[in-house]
PDBML (XML) file of the C-alpha atoms, coordinates in Angstrom:
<?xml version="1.0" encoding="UTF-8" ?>
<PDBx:datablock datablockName="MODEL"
   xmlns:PDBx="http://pdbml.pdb.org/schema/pdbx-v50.xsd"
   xmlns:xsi="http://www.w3.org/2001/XMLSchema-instance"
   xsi:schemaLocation="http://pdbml.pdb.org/schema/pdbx-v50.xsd pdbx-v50.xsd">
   <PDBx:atom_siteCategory>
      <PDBx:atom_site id="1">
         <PDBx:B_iso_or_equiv>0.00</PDBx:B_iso_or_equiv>
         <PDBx:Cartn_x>0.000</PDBx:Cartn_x>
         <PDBx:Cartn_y>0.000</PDBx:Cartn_y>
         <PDBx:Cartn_z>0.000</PDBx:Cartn_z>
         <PDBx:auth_asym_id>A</PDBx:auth_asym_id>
         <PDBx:auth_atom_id>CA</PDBx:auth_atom_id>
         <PDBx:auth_comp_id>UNK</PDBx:auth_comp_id>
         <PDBx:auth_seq_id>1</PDBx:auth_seq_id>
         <PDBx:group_PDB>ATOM</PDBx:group_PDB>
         <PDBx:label_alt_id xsi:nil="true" />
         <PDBx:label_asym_id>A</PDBx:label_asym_id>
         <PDBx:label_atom_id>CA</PDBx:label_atom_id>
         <PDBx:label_comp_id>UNK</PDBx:label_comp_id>
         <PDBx:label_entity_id>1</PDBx:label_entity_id>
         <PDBx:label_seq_id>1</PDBx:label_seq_id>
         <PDBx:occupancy>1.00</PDBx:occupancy>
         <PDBx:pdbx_PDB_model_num>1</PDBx:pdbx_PDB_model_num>
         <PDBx:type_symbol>C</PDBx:type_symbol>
      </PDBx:atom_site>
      <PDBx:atom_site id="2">
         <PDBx:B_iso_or_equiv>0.00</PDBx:B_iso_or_equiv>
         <PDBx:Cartn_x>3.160</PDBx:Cartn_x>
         <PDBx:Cartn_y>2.603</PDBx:Cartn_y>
         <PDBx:Cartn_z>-0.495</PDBx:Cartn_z>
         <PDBx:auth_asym_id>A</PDBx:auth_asym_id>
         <PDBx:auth_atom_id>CA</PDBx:auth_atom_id>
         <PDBx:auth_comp_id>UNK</PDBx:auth_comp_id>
         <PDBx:auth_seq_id>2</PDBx:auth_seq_id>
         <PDBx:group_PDB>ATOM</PDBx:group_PDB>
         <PDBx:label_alt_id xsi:nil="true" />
         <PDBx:label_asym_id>A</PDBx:label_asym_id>
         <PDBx:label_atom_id>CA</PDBx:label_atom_id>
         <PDBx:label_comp_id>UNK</PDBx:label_comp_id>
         <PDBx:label_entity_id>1</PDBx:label_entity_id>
         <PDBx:label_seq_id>2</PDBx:label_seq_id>
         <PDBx:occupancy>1.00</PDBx:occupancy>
         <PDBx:pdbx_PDB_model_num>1</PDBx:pdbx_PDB_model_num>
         <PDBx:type_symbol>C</PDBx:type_symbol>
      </PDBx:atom_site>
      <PDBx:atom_site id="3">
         <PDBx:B_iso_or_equiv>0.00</PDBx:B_iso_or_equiv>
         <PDBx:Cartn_x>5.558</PDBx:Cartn_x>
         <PDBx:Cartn_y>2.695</PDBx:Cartn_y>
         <PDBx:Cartn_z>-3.032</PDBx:Cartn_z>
         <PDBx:auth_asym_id>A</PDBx:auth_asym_id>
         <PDBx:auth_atom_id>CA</PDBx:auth_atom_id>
         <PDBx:auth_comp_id>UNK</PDBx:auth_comp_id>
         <PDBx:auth_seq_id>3</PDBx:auth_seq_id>
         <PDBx:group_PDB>ATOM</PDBx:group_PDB>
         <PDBx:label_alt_id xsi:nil="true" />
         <PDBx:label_asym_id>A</PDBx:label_asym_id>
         <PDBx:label_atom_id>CA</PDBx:label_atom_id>
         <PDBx:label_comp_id>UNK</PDBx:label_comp_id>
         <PDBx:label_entity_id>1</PDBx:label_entity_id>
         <PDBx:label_seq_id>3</PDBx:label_seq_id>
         <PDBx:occupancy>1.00</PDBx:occupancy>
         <PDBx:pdbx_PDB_model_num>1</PDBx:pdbx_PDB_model_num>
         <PDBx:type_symbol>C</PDBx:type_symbol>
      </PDBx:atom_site>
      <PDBx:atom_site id="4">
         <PDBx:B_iso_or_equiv>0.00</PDBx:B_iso_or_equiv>
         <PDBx:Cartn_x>9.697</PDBx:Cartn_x>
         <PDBx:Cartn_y>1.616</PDBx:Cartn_y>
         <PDBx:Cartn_z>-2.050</PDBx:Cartn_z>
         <PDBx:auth_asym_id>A</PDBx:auth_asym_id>
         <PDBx:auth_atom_id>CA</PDBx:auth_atom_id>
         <PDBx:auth_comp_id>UNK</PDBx:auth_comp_id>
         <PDBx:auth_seq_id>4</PDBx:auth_seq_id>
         <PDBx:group_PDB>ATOM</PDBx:group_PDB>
         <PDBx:label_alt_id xsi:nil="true" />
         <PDBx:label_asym_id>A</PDBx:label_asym_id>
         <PDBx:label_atom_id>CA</PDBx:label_atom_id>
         <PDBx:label_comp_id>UNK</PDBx:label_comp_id>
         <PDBx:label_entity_id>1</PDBx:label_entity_id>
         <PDBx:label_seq_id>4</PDBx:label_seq_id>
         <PDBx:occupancy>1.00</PDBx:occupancy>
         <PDBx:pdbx_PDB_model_num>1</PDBx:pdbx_PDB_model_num>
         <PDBx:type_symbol>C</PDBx:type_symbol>
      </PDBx:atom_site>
      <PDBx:atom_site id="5">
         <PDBx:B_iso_or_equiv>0.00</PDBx:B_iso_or_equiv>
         <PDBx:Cartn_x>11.033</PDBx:Cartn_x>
         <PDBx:Cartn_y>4.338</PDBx:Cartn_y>
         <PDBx:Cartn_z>0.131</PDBx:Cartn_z>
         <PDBx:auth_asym_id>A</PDBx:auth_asym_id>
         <PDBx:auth_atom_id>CA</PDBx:auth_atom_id>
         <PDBx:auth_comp_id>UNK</PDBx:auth_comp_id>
         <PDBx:auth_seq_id>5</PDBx:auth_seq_id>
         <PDBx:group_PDB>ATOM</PDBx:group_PDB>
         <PDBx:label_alt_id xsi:nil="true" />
         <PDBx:label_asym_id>A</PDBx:label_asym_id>
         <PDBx:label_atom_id>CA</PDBx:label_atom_id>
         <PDBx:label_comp_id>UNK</PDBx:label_comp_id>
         <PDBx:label_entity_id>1</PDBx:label_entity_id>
         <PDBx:label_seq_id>5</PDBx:label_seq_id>
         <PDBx:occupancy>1.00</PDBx:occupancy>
         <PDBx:pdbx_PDB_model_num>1</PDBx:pdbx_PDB_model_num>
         <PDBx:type_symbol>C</PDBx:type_symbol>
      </PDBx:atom_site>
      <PDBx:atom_site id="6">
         <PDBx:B_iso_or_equiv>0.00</PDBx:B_iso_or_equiv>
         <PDBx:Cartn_x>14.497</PDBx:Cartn_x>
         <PDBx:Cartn_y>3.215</PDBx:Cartn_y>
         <PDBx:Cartn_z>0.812</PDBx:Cartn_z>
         <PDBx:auth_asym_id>A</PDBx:auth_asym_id>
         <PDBx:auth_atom_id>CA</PDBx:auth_atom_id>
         <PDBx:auth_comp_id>UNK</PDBx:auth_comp_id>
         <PDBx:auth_seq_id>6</PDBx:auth_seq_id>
         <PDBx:group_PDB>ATOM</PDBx:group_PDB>
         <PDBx:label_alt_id xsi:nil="true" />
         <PDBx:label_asym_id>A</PDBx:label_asym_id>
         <PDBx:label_atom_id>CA</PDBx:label_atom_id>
         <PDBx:label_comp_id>UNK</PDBx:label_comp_id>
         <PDBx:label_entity_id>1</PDBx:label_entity_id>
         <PDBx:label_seq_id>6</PDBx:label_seq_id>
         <PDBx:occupancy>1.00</PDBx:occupancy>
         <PDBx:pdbx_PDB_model_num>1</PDBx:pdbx_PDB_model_num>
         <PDBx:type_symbol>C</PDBx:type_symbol>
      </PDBx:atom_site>
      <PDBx:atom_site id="7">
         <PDBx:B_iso_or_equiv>0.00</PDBx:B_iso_or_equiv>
         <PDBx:Cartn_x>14.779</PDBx:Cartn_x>
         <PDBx:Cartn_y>6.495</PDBx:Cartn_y>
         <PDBx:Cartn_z>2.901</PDBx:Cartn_z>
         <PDBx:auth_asym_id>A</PDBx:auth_asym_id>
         <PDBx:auth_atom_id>CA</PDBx:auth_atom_id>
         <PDBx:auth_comp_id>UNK</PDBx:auth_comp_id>
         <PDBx:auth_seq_id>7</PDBx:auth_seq_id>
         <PDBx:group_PDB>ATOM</PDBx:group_PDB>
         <PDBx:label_alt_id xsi:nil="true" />
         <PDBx:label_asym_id>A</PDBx:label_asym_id>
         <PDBx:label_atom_id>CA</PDBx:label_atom_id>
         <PDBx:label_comp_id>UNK</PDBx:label_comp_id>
         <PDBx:label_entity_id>1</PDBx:label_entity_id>
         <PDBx:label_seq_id>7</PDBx:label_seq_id>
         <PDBx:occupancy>1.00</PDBx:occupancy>
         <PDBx:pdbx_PDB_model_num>1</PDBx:pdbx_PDB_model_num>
         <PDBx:type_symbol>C</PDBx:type_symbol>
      </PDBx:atom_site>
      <PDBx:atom_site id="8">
         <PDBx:B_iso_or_equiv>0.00</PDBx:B_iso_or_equiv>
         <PDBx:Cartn_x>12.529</PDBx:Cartn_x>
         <PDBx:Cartn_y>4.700</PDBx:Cartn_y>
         <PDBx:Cartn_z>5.086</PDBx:Cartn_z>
         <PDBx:auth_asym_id>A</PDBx:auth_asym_id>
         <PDBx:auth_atom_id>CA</PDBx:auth_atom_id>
         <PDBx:auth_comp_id>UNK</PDBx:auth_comp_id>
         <PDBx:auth_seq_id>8</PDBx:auth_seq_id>
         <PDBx:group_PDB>ATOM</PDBx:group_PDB>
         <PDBx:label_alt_id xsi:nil="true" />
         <PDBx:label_asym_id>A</PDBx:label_asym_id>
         <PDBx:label_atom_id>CA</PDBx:label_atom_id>
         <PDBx:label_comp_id>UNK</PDBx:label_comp_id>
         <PDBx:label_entity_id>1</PDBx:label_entity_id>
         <PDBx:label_seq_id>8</PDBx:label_seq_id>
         <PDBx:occupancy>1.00</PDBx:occupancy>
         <PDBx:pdbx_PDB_model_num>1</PDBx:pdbx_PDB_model_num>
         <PDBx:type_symbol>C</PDBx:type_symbol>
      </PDBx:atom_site>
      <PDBx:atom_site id="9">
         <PDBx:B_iso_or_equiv>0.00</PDBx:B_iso_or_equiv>
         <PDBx:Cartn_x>13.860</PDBx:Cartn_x>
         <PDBx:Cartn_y>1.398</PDBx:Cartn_y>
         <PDBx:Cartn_z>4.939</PDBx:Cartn_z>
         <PDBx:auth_asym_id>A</PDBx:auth_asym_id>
         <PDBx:auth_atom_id>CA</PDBx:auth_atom_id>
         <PDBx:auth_comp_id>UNK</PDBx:auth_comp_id>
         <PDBx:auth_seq_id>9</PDBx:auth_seq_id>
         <PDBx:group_PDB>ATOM</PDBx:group_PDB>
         <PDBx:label_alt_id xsi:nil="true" />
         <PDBx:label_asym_id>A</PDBx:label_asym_id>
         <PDBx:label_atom_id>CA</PDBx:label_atom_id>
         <PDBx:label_comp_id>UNK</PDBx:label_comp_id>
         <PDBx:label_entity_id>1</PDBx:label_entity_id>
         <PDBx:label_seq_id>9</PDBx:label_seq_id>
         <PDBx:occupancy>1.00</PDBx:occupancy>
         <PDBx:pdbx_PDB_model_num>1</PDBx:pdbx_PDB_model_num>
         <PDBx:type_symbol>C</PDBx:type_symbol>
      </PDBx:atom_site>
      <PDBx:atom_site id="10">
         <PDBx:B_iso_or_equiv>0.00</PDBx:B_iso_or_equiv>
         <PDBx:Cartn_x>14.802</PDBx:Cartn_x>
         <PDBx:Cartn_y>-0.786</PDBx:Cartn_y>
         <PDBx:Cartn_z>7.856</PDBx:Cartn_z>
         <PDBx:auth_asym_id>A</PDBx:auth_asym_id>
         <PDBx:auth_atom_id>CA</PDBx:auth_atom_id>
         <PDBx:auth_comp_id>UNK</PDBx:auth_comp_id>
         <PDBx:auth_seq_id>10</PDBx:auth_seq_id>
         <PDBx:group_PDB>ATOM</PDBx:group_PDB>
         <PDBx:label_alt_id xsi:nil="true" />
         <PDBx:label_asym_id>A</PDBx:label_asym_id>
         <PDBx:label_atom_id>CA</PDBx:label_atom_id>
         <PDBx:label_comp_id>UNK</PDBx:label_comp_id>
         <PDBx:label_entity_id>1</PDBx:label_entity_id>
         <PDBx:label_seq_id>10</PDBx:label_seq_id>
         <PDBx:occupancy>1.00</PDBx:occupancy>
         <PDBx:pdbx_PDB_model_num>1</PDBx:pdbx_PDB_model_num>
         <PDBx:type_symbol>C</PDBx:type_symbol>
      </PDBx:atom_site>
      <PDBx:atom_site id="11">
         <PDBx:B_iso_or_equiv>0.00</PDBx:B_iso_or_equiv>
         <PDBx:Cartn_x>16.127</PDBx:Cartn_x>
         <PDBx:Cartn_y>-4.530</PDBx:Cartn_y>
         <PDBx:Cartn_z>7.966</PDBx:Cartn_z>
         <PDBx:auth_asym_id>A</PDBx:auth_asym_id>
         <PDBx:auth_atom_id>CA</PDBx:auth_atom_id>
         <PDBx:auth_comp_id>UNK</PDBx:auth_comp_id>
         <PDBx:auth_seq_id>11</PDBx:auth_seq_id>
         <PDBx:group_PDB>ATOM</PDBx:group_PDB>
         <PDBx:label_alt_id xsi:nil="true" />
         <PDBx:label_asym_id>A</PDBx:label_asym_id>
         <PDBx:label_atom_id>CA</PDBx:label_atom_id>
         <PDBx:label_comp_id>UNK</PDBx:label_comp_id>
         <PDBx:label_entity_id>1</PDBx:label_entity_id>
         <PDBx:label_seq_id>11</PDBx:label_seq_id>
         <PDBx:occupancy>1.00</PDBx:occupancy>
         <PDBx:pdbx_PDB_model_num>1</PDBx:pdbx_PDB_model_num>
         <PDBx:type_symbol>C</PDBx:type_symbol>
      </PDBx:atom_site>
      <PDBx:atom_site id="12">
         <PDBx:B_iso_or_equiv>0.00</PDBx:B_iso_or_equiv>
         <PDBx:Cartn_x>16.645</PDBx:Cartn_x>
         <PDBx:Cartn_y>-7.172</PDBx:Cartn_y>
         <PDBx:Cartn_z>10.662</PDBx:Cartn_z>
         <PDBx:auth_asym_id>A</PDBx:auth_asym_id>
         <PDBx:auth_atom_id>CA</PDBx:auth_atom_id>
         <PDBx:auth_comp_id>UNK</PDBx:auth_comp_id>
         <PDBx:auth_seq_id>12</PDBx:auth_seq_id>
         <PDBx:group_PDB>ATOM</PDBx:group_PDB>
         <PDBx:label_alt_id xsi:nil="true" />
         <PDBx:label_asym_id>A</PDBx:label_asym_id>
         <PDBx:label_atom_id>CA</PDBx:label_atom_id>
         <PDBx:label_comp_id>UNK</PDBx:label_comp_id>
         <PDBx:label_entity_id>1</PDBx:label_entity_id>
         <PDBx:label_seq_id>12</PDBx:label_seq_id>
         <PDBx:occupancy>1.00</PDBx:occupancy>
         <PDBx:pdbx_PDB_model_num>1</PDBx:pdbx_PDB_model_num>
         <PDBx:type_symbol>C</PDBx:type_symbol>
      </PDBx:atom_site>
      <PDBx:atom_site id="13">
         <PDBx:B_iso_or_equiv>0.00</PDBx:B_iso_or_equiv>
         <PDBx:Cartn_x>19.118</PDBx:Cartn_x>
         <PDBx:Cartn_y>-9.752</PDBx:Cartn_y>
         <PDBx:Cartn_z>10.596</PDBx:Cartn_z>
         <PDBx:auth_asym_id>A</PDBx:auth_asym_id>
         <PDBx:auth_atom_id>CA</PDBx:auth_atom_id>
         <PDBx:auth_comp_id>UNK</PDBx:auth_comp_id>
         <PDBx:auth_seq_id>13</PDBx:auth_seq_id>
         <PDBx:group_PDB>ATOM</PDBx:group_PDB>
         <PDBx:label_alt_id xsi:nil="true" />
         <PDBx:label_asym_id>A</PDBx:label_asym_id>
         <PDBx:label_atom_id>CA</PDBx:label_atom_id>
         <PDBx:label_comp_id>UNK</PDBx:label_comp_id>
         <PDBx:label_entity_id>1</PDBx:label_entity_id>
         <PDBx:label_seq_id>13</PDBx:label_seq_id>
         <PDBx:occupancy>1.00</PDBx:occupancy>
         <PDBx:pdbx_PDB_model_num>1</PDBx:pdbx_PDB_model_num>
         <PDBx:type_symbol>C</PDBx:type_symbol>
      </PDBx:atom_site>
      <PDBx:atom_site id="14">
         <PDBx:B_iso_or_equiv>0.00</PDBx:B_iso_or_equiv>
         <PDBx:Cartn_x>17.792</PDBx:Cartn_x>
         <PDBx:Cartn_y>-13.304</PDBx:Cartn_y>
         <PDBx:Cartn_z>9.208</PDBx:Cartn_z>
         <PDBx:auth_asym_id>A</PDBx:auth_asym_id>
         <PDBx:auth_atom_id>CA</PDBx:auth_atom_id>
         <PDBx:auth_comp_id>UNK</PDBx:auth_comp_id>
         <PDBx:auth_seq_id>14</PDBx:auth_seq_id>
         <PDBx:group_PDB>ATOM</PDBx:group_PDB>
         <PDBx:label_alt_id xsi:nil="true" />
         <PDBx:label_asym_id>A</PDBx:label_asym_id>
         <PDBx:label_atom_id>CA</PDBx:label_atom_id>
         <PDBx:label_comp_id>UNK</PDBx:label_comp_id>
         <PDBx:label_entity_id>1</PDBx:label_entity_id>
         <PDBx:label_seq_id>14</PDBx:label_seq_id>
         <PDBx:occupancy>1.00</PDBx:occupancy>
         <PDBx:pdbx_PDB_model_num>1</PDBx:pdbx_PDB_model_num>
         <PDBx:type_symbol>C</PDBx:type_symbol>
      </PDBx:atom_site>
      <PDBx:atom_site id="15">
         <PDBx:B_iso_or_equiv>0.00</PDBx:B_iso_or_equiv>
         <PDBx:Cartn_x>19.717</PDBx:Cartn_x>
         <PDBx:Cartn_y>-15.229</PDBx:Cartn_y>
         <PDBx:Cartn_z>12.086</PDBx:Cartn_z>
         <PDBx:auth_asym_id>A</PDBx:auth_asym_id>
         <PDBx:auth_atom_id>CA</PDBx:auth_atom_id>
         <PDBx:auth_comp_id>UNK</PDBx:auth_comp_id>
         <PDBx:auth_seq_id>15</PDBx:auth_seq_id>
         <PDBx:group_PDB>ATOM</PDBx:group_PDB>
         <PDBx:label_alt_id xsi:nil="true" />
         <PDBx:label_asym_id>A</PDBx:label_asym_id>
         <PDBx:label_atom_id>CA</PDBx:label_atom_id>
         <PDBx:label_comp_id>UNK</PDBx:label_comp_id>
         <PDBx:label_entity_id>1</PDBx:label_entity_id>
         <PDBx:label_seq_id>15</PDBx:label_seq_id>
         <PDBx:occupancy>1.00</PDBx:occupancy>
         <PDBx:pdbx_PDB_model_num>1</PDBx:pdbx_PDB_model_num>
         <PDBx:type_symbol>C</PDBx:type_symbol>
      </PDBx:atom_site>
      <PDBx:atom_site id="16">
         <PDBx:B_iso_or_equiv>0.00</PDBx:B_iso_or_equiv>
         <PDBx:Cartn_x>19.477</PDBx:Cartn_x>
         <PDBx:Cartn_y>-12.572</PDBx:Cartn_y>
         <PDBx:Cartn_z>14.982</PDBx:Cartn_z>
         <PDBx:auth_asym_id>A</PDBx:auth_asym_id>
         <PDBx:auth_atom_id>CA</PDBx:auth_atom_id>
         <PDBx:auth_comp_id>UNK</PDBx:auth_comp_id>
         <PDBx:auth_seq_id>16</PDBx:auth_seq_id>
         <PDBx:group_PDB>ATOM</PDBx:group_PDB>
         <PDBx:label_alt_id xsi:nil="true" />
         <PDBx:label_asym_id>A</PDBx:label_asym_id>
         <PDBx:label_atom_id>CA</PDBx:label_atom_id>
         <PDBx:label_comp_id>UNK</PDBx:label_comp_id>
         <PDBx:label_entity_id>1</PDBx:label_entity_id>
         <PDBx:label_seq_id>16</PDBx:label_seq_id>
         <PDBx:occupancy>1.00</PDBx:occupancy>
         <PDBx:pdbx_PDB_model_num>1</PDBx:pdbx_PDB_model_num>
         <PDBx:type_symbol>C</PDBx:type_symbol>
      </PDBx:atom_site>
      <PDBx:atom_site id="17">
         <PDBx:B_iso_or_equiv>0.00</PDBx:B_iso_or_equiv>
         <PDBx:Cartn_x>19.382</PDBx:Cartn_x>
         <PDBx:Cartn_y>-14.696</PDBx:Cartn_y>
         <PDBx:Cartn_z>17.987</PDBx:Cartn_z>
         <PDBx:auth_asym_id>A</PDBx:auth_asym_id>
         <PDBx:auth_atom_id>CA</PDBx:auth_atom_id>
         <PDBx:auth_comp_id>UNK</PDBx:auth_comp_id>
         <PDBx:auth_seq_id>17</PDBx:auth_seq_id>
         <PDBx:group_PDB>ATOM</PDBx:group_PDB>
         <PDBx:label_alt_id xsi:nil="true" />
         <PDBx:label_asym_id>A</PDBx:label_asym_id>
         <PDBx:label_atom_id>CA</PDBx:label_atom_id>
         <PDBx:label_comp_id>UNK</PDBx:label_comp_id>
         <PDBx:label_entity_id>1</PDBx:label_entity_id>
         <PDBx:label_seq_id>17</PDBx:label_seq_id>
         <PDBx:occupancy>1.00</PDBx:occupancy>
         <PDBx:pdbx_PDB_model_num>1</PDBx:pdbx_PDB_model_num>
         <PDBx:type_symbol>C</PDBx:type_symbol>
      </PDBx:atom_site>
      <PDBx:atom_site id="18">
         <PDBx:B_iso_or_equiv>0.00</PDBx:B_iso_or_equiv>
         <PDBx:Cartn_x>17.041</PDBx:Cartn_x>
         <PDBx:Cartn_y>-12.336</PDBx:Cartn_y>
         <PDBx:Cartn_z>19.707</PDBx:Cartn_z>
         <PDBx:auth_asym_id>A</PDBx:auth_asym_id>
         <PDBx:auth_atom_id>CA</PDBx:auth_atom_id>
         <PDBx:auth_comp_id>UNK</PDBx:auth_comp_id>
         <PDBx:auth_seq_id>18</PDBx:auth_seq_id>
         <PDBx:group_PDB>ATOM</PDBx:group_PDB>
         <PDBx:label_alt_id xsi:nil="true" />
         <PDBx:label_asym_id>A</PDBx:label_asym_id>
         <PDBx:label_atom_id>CA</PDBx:label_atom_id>
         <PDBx:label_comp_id>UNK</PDBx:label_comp_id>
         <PDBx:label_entity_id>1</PDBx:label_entity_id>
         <PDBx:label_seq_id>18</PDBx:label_seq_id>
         <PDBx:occupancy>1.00</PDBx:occupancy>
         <PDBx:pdbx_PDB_model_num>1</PDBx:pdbx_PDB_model_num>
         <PDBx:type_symbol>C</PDBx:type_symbol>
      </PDBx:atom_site>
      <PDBx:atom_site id="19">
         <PDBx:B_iso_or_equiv>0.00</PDBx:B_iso_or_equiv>
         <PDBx:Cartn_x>14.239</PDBx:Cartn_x>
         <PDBx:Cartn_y>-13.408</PDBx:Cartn_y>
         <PDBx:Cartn_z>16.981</PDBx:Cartn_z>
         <PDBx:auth_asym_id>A</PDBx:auth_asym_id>
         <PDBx:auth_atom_id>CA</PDBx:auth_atom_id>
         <PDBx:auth_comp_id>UNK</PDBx:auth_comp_id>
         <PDBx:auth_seq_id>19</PDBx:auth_seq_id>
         <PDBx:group_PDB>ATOM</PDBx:group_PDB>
         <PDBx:label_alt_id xsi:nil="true" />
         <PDBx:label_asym_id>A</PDBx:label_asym_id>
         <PDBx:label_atom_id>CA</PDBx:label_atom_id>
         <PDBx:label_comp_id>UNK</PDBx:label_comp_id>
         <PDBx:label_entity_id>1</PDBx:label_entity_id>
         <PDBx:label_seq_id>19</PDBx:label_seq_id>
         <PDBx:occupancy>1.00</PDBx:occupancy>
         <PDBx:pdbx_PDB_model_num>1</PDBx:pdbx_PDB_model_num>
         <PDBx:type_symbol>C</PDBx:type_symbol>
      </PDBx:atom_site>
      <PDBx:atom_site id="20">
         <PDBx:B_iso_or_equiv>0.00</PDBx:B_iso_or_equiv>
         <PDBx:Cartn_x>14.907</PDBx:Cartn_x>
         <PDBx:Cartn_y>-17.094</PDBx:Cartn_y>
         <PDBx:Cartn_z>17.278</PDBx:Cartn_z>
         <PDBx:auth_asym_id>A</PDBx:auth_asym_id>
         <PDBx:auth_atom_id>CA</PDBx:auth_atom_id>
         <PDBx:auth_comp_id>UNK</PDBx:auth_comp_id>
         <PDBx:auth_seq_id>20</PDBx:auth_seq_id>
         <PDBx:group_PDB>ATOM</PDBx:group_PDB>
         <PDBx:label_alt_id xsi:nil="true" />
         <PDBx:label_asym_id>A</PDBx:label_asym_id>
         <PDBx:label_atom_id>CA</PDBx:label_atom_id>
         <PDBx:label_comp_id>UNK</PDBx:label_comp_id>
         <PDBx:label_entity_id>1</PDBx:label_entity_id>
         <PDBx:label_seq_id>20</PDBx:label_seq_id>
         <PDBx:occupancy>1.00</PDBx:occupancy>
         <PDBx:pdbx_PDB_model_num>1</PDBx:pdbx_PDB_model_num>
         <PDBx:type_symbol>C</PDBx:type_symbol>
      </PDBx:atom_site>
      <PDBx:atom_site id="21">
         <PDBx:B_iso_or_equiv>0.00</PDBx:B_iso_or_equiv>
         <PDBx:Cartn_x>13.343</PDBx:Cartn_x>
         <PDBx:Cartn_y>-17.635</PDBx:Cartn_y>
         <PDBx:Cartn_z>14.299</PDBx:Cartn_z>
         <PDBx:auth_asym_id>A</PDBx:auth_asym_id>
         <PDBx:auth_atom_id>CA</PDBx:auth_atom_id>
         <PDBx:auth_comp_id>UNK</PDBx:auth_comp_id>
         <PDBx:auth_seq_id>21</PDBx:auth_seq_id>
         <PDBx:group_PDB>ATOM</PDBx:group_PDB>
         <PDBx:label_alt_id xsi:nil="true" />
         <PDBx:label_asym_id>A</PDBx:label_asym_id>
         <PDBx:label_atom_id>CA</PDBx:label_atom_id>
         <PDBx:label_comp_id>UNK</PDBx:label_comp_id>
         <PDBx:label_entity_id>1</PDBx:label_entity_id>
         <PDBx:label_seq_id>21</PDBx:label_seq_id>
         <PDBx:occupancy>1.00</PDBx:occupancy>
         <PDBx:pdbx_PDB_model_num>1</PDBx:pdbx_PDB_model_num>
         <PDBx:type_symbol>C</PDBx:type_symbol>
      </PDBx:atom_site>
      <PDBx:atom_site id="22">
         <PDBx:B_iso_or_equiv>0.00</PDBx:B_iso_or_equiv>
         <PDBx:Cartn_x>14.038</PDBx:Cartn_x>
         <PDBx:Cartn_y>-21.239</PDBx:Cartn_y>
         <PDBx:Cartn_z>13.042</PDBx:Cartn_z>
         <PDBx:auth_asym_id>A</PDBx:auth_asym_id>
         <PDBx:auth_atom_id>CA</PDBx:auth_atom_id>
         <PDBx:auth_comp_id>UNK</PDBx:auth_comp_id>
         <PDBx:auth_seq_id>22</PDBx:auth_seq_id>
         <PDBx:group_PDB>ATOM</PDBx:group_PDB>
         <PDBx:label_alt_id xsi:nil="true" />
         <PDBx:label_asym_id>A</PDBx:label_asym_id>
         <PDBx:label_atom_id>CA</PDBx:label_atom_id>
         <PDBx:label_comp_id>UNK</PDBx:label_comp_id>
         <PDBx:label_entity_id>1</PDBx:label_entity_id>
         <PDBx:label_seq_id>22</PDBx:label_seq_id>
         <PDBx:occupancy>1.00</PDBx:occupancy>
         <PDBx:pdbx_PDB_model_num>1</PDBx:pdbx_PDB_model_num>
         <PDBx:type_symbol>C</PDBx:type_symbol>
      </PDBx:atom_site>
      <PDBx:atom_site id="23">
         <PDBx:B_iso_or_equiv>0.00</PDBx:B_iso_or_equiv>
         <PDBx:Cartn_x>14.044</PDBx:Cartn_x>
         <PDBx:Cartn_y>-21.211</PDBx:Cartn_y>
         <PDBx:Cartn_z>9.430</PDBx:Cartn_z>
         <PDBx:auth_asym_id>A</PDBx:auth_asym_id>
         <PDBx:auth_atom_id>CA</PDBx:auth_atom_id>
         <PDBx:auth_comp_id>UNK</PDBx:auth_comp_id>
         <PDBx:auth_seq_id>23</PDBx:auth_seq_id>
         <PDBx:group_PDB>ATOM</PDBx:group_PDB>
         <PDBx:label_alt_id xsi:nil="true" />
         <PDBx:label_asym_id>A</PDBx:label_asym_id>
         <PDBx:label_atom_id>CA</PDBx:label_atom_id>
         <PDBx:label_comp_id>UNK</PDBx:label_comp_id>
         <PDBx:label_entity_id>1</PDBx:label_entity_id>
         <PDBx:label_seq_id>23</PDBx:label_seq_id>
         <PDBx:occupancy>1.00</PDBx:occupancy>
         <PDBx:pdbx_PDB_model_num>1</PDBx:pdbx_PDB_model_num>
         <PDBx:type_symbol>C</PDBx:type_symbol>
      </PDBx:atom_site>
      <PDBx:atom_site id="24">
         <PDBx:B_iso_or_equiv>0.00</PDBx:B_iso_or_equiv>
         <PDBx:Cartn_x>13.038</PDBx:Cartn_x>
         <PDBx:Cartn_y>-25.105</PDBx:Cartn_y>
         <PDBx:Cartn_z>8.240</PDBx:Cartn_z>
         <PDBx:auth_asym_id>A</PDBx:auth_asym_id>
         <PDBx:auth_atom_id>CA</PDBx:auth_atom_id>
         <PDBx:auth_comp_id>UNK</PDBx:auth_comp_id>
         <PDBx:auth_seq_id>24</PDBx:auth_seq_id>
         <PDBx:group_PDB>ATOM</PDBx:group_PDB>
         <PDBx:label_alt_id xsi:nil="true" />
         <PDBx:label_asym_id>A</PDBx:label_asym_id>
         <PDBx:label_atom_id>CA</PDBx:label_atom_id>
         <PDBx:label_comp_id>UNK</PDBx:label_comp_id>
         <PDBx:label_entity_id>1</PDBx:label_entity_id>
         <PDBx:label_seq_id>24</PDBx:label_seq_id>
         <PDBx:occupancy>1.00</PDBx:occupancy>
         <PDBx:pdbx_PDB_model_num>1</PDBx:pdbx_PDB_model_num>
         <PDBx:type_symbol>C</PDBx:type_symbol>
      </PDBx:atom_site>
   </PDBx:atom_siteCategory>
</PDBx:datablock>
């Protein structure tokens, strides 16, 4: 619903232990 902004971009980290995601 909004266009790319990369002014306004953010990223996490894929392995970032706080996330503990578990990726299959």
């Amino acid at each position: 619903d909004e266009p790319f902004a990369p002014d306004f971009e953010r990223g996490l980290r894929w392995n970032d232990p706080a996330l503990g995601i578990r990726w299959p």
